[in-house]
Protein backbone atom coordinates (compact mmCIF):
# COMPACT_ATOMS: atom_id res chain seq x y z
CA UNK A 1 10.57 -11.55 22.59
CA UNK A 2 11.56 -7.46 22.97
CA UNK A 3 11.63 -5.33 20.61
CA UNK A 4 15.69 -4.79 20.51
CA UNK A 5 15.85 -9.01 19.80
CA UNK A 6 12.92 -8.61 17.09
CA UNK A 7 14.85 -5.89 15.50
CA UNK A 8 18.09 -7.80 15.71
CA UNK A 9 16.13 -10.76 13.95
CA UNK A 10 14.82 -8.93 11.28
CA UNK A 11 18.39 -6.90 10.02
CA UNK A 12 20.26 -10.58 9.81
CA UNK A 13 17.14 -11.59 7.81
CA UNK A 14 17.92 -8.76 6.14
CA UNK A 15 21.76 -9.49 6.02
CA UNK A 16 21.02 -13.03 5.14
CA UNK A 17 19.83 -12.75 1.50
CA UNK A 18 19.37 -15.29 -0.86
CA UNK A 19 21.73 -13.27 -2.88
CA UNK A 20 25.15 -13.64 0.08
CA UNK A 21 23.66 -17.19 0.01
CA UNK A 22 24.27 -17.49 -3.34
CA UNK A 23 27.73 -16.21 -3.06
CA UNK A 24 28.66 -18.32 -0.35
CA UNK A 25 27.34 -21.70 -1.82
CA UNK A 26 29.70 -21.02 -4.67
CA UNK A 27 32.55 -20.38 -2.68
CA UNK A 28 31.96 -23.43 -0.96
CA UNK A 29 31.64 -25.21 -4.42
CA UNK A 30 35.20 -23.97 -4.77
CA UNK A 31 36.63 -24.42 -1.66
CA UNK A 32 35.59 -28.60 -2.32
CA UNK A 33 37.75 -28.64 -5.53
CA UNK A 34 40.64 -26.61 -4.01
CA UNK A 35 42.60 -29.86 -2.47
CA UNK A 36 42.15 -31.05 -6.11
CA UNK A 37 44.20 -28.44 -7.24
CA UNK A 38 46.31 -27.48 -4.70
CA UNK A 39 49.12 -29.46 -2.39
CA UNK A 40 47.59 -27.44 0.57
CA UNK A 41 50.11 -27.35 3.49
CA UNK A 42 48.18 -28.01 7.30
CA UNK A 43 47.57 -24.44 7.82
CA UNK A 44 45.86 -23.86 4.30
CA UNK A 45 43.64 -26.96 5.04
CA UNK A 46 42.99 -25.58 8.36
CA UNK A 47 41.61 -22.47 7.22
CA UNK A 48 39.83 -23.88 4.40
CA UNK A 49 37.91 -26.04 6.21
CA UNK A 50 37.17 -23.47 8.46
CA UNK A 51 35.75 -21.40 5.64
CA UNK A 52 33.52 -24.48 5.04
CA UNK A 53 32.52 -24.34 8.53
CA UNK A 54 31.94 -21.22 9.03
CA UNK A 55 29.67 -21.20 5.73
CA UNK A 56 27.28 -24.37 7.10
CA UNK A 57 26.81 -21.99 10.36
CA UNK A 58 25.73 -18.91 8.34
CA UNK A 59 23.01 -21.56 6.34
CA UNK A 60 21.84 -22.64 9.36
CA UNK A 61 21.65 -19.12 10.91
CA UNK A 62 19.15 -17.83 8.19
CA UNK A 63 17.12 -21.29 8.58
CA UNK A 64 16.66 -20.67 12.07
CA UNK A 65 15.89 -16.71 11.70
CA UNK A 66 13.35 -17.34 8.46
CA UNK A 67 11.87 -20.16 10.76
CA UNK A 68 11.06 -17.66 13.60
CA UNK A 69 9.73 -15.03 11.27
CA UNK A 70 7.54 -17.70 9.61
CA UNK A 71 3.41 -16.99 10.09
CA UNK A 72 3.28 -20.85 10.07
CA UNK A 73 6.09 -22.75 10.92
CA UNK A 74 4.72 -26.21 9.81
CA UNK A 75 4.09 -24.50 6.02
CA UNK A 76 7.49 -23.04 6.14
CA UNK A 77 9.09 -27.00 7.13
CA UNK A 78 7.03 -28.47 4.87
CA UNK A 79 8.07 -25.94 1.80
CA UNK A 80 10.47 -27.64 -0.48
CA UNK A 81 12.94 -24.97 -0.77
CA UNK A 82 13.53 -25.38 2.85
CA UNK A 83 13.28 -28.94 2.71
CA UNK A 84 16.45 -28.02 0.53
CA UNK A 85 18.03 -25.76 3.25
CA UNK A 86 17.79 -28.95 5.65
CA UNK A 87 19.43 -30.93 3.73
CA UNK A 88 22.40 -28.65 3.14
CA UNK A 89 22.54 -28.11 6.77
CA UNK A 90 22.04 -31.42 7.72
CA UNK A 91 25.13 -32.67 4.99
CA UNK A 92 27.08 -29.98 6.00
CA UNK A 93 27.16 -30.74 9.72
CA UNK A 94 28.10 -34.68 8.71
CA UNK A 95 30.46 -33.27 6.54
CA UNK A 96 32.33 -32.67 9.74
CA UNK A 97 32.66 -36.59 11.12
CA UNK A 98 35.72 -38.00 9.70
CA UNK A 99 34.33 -40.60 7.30
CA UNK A 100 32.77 -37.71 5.42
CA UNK A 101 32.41 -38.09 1.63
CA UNK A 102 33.14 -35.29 -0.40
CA UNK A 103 29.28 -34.23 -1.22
CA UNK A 104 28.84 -33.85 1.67
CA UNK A 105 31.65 -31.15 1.64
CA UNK A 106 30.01 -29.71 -0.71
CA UNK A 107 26.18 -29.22 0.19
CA UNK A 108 26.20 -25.91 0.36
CA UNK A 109 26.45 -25.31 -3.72
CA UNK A 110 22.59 -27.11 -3.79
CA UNK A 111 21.93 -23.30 -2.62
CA UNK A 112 22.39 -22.36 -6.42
CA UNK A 113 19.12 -24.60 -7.10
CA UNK A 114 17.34 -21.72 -5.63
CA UNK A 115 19.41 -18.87 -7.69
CA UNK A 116 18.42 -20.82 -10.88
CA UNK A 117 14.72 -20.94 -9.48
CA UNK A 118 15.09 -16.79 -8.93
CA UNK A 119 16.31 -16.25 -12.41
CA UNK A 120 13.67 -18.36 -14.44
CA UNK A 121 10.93 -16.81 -11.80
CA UNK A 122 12.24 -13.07 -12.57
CA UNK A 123 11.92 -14.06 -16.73
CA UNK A 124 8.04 -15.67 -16.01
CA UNK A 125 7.26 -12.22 -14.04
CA UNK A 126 8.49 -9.98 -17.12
CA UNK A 127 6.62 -12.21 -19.84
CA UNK A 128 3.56 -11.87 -17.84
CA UNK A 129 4.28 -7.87 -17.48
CA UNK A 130 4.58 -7.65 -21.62
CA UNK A 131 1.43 -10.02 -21.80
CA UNK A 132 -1.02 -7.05 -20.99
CA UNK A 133 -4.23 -6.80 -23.09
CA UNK A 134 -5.28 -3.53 -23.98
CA UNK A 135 -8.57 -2.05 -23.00
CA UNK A 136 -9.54 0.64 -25.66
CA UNK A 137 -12.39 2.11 -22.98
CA UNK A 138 -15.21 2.08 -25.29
CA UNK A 139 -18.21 -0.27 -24.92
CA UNK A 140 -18.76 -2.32 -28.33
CA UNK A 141 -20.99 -0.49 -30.61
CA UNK A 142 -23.61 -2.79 -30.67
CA UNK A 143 -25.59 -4.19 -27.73
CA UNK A 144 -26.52 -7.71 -27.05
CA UNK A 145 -29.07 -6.34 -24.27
CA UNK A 146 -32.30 -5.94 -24.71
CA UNK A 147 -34.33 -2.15 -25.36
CA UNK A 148 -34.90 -0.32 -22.11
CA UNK A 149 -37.35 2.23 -21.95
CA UNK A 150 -38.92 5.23 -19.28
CA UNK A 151 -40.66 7.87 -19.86
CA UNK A 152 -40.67 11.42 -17.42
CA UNK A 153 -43.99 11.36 -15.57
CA UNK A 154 -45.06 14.17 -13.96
CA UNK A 155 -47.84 13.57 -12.01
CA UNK A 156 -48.20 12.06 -9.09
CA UNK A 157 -45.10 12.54 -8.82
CA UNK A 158 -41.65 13.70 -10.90
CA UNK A 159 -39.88 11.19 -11.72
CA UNK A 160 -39.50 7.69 -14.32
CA UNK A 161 -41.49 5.29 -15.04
CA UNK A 162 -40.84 1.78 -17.73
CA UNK A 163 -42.72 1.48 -20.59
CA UNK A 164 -42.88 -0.55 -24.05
CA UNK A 165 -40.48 0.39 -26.85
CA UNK A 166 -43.94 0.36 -29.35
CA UNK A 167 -44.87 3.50 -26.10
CA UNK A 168 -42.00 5.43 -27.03
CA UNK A 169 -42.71 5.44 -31.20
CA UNK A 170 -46.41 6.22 -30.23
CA UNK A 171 -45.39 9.20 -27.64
CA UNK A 172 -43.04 10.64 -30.26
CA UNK A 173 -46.00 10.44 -33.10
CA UNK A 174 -48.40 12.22 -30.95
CA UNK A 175 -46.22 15.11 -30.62
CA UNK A 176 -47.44 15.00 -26.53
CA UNK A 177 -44.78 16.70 -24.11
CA UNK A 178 -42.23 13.95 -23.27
CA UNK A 179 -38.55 13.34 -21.88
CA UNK A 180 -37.68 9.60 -22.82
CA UNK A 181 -34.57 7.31 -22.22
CA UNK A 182 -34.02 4.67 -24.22
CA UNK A 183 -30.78 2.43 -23.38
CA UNK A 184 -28.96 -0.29 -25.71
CA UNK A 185 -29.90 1.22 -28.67
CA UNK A 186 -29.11 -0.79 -32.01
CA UNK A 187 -28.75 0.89 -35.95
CA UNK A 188 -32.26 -0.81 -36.66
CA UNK A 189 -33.99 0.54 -33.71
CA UNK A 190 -32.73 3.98 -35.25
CA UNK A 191 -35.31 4.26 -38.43
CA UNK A 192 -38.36 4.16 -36.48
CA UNK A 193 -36.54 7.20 -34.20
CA UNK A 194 -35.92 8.94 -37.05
CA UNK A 195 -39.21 8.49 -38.91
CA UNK A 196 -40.86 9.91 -35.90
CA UNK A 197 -38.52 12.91 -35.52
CA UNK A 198 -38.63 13.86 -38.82
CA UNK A 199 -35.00 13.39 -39.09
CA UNK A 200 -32.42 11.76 -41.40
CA UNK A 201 -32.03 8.00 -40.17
CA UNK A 202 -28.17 8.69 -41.41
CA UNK A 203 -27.66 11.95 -38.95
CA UNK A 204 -28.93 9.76 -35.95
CA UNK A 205 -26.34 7.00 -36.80
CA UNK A 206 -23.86 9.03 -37.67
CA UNK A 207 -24.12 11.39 -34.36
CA UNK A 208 -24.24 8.13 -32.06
CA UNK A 209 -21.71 6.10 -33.63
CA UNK A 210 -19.20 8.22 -35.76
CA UNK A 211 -19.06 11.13 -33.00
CA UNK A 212 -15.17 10.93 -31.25
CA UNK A 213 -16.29 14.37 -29.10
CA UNK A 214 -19.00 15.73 -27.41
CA UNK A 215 -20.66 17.84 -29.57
CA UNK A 216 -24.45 19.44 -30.51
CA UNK A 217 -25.59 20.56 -33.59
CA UNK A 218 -28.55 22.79 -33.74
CA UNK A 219 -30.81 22.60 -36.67
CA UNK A 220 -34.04 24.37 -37.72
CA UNK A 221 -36.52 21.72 -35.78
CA UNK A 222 -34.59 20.00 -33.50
CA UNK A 223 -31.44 19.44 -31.69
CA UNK A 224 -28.78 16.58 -31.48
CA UNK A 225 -26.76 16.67 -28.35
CA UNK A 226 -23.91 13.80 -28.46
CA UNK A 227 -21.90 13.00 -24.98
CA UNK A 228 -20.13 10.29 -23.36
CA UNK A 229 -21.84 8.50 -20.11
CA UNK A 230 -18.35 7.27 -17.99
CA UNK A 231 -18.35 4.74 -15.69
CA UNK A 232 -14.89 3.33 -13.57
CA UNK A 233 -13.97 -0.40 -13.83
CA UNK A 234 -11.35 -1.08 -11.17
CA UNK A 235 -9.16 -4.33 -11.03
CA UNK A 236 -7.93 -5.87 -8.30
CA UNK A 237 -5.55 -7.78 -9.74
CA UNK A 238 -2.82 -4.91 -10.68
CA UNK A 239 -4.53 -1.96 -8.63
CA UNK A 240 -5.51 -0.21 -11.89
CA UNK A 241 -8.89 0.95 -13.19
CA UNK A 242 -9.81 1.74 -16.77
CA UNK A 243 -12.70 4.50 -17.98
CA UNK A 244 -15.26 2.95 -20.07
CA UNK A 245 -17.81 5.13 -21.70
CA UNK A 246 -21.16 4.59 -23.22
CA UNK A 247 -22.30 6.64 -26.12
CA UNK A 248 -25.32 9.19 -25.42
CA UNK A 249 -27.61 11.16 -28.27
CA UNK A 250 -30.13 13.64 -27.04
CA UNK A 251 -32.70 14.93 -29.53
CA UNK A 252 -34.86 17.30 -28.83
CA UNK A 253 -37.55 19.19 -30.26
CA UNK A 254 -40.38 21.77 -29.33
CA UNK A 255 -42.37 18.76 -28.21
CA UNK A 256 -40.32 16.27 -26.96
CA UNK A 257 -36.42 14.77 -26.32
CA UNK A 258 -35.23 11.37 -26.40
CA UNK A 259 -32.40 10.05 -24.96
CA UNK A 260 -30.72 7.24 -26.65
CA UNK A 261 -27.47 5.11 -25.16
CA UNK A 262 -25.14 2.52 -26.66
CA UNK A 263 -25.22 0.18 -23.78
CA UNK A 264 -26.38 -0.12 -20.33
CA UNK A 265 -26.46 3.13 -18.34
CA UNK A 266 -27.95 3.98 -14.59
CA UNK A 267 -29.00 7.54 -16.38
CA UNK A 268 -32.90 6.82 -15.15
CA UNK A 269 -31.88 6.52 -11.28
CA UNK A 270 -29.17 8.97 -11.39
CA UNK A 271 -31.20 11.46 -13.05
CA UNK A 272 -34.10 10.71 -10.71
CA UNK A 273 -31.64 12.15 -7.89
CA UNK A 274 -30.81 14.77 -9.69
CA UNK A 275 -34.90 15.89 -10.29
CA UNK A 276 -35.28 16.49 -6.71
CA UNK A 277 -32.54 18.87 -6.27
CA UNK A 278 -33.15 20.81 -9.49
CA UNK A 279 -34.97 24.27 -10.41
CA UNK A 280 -38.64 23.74 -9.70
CA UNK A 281 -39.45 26.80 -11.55
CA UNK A 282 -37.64 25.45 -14.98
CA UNK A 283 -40.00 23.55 -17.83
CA UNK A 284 -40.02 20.17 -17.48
CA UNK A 285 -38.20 19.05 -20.52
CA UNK A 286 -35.21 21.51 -19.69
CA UNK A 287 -35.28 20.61 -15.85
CA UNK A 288 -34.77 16.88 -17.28
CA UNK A 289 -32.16 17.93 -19.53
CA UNK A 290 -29.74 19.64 -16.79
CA UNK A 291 -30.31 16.73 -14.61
CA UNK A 292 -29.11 15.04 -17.60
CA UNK A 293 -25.98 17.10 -18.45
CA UNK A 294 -25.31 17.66 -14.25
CA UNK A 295 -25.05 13.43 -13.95
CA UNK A 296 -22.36 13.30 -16.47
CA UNK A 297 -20.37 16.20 -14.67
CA UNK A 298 -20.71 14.20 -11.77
CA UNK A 299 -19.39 11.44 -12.90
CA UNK A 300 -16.78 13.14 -14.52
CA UNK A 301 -16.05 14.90 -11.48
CA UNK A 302 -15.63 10.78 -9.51
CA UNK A 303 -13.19 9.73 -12.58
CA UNK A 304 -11.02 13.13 -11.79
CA UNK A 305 -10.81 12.09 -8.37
CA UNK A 306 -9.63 8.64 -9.20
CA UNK A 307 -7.31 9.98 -11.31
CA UNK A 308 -5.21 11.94 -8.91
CA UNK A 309 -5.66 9.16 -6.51
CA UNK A 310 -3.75 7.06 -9.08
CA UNK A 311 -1.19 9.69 -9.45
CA UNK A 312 -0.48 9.74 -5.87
CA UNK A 313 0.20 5.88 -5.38
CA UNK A 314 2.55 6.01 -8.11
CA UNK A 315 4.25 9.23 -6.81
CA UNK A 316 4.42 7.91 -3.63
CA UNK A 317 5.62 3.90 -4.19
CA UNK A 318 7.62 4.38 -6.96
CA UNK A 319 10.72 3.90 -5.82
CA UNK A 320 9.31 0.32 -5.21
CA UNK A 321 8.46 -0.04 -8.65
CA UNK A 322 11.12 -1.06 -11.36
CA UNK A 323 11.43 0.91 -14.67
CA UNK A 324 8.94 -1.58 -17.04
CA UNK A 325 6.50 -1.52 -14.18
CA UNK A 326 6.20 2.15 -13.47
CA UNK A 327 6.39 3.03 -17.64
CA UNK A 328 3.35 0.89 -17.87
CA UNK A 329 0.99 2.04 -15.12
CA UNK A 330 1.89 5.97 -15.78
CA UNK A 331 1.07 4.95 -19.87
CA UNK A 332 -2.20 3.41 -18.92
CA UNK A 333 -2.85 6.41 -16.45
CA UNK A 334 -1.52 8.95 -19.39
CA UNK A 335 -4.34 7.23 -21.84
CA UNK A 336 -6.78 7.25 -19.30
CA UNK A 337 -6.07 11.66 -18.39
CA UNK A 338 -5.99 11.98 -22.27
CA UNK A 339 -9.41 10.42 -22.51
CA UNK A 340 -10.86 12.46 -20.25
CA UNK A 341 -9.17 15.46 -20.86
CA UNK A 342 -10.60 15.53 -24.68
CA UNK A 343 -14.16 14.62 -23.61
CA UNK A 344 -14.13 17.58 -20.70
CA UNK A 345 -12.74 19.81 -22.92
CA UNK A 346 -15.63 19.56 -25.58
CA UNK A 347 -18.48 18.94 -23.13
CA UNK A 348 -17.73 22.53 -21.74
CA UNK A 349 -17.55 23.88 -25.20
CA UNK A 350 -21.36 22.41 -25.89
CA UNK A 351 -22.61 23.54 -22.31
CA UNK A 352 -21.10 26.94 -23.01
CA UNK A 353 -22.63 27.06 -26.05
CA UNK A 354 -25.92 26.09 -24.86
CA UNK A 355 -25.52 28.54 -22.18
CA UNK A 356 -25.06 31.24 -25.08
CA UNK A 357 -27.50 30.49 -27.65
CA UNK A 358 -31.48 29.15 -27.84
CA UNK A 359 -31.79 25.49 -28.84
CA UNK A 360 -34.80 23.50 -30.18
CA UNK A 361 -36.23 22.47 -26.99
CA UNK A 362 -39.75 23.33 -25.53
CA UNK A 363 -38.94 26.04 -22.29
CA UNK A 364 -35.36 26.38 -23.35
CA UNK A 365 -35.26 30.33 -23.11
CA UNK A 366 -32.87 32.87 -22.38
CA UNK A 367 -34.22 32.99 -18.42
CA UNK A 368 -33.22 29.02 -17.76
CA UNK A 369 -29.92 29.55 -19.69
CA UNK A 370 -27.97 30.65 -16.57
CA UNK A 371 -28.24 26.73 -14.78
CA UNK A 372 -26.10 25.58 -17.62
CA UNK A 373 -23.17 28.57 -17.72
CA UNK A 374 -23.26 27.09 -13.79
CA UNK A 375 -22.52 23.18 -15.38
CA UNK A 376 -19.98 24.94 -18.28
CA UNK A 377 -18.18 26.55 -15.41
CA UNK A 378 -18.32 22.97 -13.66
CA UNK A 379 -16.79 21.41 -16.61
CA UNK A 380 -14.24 24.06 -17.53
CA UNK A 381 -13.32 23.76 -13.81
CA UNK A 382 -12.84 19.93 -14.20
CA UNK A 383 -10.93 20.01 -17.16
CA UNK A 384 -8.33 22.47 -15.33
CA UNK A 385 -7.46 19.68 -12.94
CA UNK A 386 -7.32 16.98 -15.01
CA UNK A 387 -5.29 19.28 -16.90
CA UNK A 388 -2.90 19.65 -14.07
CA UNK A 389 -3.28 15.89 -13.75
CA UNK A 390 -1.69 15.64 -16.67
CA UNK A 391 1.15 18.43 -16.59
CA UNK A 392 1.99 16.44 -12.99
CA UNK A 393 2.28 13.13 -14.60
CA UNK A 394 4.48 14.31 -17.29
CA UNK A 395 6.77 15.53 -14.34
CA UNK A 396 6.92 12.46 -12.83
CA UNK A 397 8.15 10.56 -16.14
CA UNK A 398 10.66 13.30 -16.66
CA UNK A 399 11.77 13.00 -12.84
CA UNK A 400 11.79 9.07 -13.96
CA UNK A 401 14.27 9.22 -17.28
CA UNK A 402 16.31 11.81 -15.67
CA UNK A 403 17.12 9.48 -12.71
CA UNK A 404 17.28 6.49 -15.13
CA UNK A 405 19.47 8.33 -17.22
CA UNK A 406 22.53 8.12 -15.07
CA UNK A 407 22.52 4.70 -15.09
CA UNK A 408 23.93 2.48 -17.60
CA UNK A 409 21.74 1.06 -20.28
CA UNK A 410 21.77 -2.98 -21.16
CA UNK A 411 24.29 -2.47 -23.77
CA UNK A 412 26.82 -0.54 -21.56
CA UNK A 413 26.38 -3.29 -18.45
CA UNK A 414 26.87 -6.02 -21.34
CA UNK A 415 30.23 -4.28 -22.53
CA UNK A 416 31.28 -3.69 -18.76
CA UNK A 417 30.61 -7.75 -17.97
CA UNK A 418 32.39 -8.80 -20.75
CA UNK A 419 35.10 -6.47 -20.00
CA UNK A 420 35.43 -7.11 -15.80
CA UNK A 421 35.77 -11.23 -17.15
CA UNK A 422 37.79 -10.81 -20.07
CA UNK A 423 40.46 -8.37 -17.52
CA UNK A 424 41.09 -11.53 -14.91
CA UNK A 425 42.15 -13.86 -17.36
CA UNK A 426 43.97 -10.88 -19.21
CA UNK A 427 45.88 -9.43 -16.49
CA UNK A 428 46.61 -13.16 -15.23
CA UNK A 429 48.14 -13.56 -18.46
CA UNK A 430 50.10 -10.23 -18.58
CA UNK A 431 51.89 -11.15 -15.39
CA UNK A 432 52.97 -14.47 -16.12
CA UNK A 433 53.83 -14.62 -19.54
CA UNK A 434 53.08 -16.99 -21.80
CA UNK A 435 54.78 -20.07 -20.52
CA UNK A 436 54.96 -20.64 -17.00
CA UNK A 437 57.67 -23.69 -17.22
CA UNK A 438 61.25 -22.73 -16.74
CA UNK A 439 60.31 -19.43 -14.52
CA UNK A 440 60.75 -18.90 -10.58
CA UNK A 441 57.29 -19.51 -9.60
CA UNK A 442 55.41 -22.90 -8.31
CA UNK A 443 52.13 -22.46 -10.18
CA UNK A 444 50.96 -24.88 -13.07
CA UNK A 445 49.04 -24.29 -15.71
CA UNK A 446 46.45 -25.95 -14.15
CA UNK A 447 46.24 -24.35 -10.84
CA UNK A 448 46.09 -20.71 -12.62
CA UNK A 449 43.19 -22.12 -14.61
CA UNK A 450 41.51 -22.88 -11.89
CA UNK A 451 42.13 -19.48 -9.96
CA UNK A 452 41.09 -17.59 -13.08
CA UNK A 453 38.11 -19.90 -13.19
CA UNK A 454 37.31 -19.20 -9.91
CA UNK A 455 37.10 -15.46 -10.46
CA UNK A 456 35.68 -14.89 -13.41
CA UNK A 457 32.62 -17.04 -11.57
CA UNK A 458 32.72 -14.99 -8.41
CA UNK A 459 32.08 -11.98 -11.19
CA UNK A 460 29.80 -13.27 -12.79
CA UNK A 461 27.39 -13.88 -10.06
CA UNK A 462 28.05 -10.89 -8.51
CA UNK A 463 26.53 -9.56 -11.68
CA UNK A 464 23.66 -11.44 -11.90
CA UNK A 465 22.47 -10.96 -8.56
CA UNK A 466 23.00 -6.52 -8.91
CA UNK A 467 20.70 -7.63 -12.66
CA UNK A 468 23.34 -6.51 -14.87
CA UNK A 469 22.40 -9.83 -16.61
CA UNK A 470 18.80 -9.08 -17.06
């Protein structure tokens, strides 16, 4: 087959909707109960039955095109929708031997099987649109896993190593020069932190749990640094992704910092990467700590990109996407740029800060303070574009209501429907009058019910297949 007869195949598949179908199979419904209505002369038989003709060809036109298109031909026989089609062609074709009954006449209206079947399947797709959980992004405050804990070794080599959660209470007692990372954190593992530190069990809980921002708070000993660890959940099912977002307290002193998380985090092997790239010449506990703030800009930096990648599919297919569809993905996107956009915003804040002023941690002096301006600038930077991000989507919804603004809503296509049907039978009436005995036309009462029957039908579908019915 050449590409002139492929293209000619695919516009009358095209031509050939199920919607025409529709709109033929009820004219044919029609044309059946004309000669019940009508004393049709020969010539009006002729033609009418050549309209029935002519309606069986065009059925068995689009079986024969869908059939060619099909990528299995024995599925698409054995589907029972076309099983229906058969049958319709297969009456229809009888219908033409002269002992014909009058079903078979009429096969063609089984077609409106499948219109019902369109109708119930376009309600089951918007119930399972509206039947969307919502995913808040946040893990649940407390974790079911078990402790994990590494200390920062030094020698051999840089880098982290596990030990026992009874290790990291005895490192912290010692007052011996240690980075730790601690993840799935509970409230009760929280005293023993805090009775180590020297701190109030109440400011740990309250900086790890209660905290919406970033944010660090510099005391007279130590240091609390509170940020958000994000990681990117995609689904497959609806080509969406949600931000989910661990909870992560730094406190430091001028002999140690300890890391604690929420829930599961990578921070140990990510961090490891980021030791080997990092200042040699910086102290070891600060070296840590801007591997630690650098692998949350990074992954900050991943979630941007995802985000404008998101923007970009719905810029670009949205004219494929109907108005529920595309108000739902750009609200989940919206949520998921406002997330971000709050977190990035504080985060620089607390880098810029730390870039500024001395904080309680061992080596943190005015000389290493430079590396983190470089990671403020980084997240100032990031916040800018998903900034724009966010400026751009608002765009798009305004491009979106200003389109959808010009046309009518569901209470205005209600009013026009009921108008269109209510004109045929009016204007019907207007012209004859209210009693059509004694005047100089051959119509009955019952044959101008039936024609304003018949269009006030023909309306009506044509309305519910443009969704003015929806």
């Amino acid at each position: 087959m050449n590409l002139e007869q492929n293209s000619l195949i695919q516009r009358t598949d095209r031509f050939l909707s199920d919607g025409l179908l529709g709109f033929l199979a009820l004219v044919s419904l029609f044309l059946g109960l004309i000669p019940n209505v009508f004393n049709l002369a020969p010539p009006g038989r002729l033609l009418a039955g050549s309209a029935e003709i002519a309606i069986i060809a065009l059925f068995a036109l689009e079986y024969g095109v869908a059939l060619t298109q099909a990528p299995s031909r024995s599925a698409f026989i054995r589907n029972p929708w076309r099983i229906l089609d058969a049958m319709i062609i297969v009456a229809g074709i009888l219908s033409l031997t002269p002992a014909a009954v009058a079903l078979l006449r009429n096969s063609p209206a089984l077609r409106l099987i499948r219109f019902v079947r369109l109708a119930l399947y376009g309600t089951r797709t918007r119930n399972a649109l509206t039947a969307r959980s919502t995913d808040s992004g946040l893990l649940p405050l407390e974790s079911s896993k078990p402790l994990e804990s590494f200390a920062l070794n030094v020698r051999p080599t840089l880098g982290f190593s596990s030990v026992s959660w009874e290790e990291v209470i005895k490192r912290i007692d010692s007052l011996q020069e240690d980075w730790l990372l601690v993840s799935n954190v509970t409230r009760d593992d929280l005293t023993p932190i805090a009775d180590a530190f020297g701190v109030p069990e109440t400011t740990l809980r309250t900086r790890l749990y209660d905290s919406p921002f970033p944010r660090i708070d510099q005391m007279e000993h130590y240091t609390t640094l509170f940020a958000w660890y994000p990681s990117i959940h995609q689904s497959d099912e609806n080509e969406s992704f949600t931000v989910s977002r661990v909870g992560i307290l730094l406190v430091g002193s001028m002999h140690n910092v300890v890391v604690l998380t929420r829930g599961q985090t990578e921070l140990a092997m990510e961090i490891d990467k980021r030791l080997v790239d990092s200042d040699t010449g910086m102290p070891v506990l600060v070296r840590a700590t801007h591997a630690l703030l650098k692998t949350i800009i990074r992954r900050y930096a991943r979630i941007n990109d995802h985000l404008e990648t998101a923007l970009m599919q719905i810029e670009t297919n949205q004219s494929a996407l109907n108005d529920q569809k595309f108000l739902d993905r750009t609200f989940r996107l919206r949520g998921e740029i406002t997330r971000v956009r709050g977190s990035l915003k504080h985060l620089s804040q607390v880098l810029r800060r730390m870039a500024d002023q001395p904080i309680a941690i061992k080596g943190f002096e005015s000389t290493t303070r430079p590396t983190f301006a470089v990671l403020a600038d980084d997240a100032e930077n990031l916040y800018e574009s998903v900034d724009d991000l966010m400026a751009s989507l608002g765009m798009l919804v305004d491009l979106r209501l200003n389109v959808s603004s010009f046309q009518m809503n569901k209470v205005m296509r209600v009013l026009a429907v009921l108008t269109a049907l209510a004109l045929i039978p009016g204007v019907t009436g207007g012209l004859l009058g209210m009693n059509l005995s004694g005047n100089p036309w051959s119509p009955t009462l019952s044959q101008v019910s039936f024609g304003v029957g018949v269009g006030m039908s023909l309306c009506l579908y044509v309305f519910a297949v443009k969704g003015w019915l929806r």
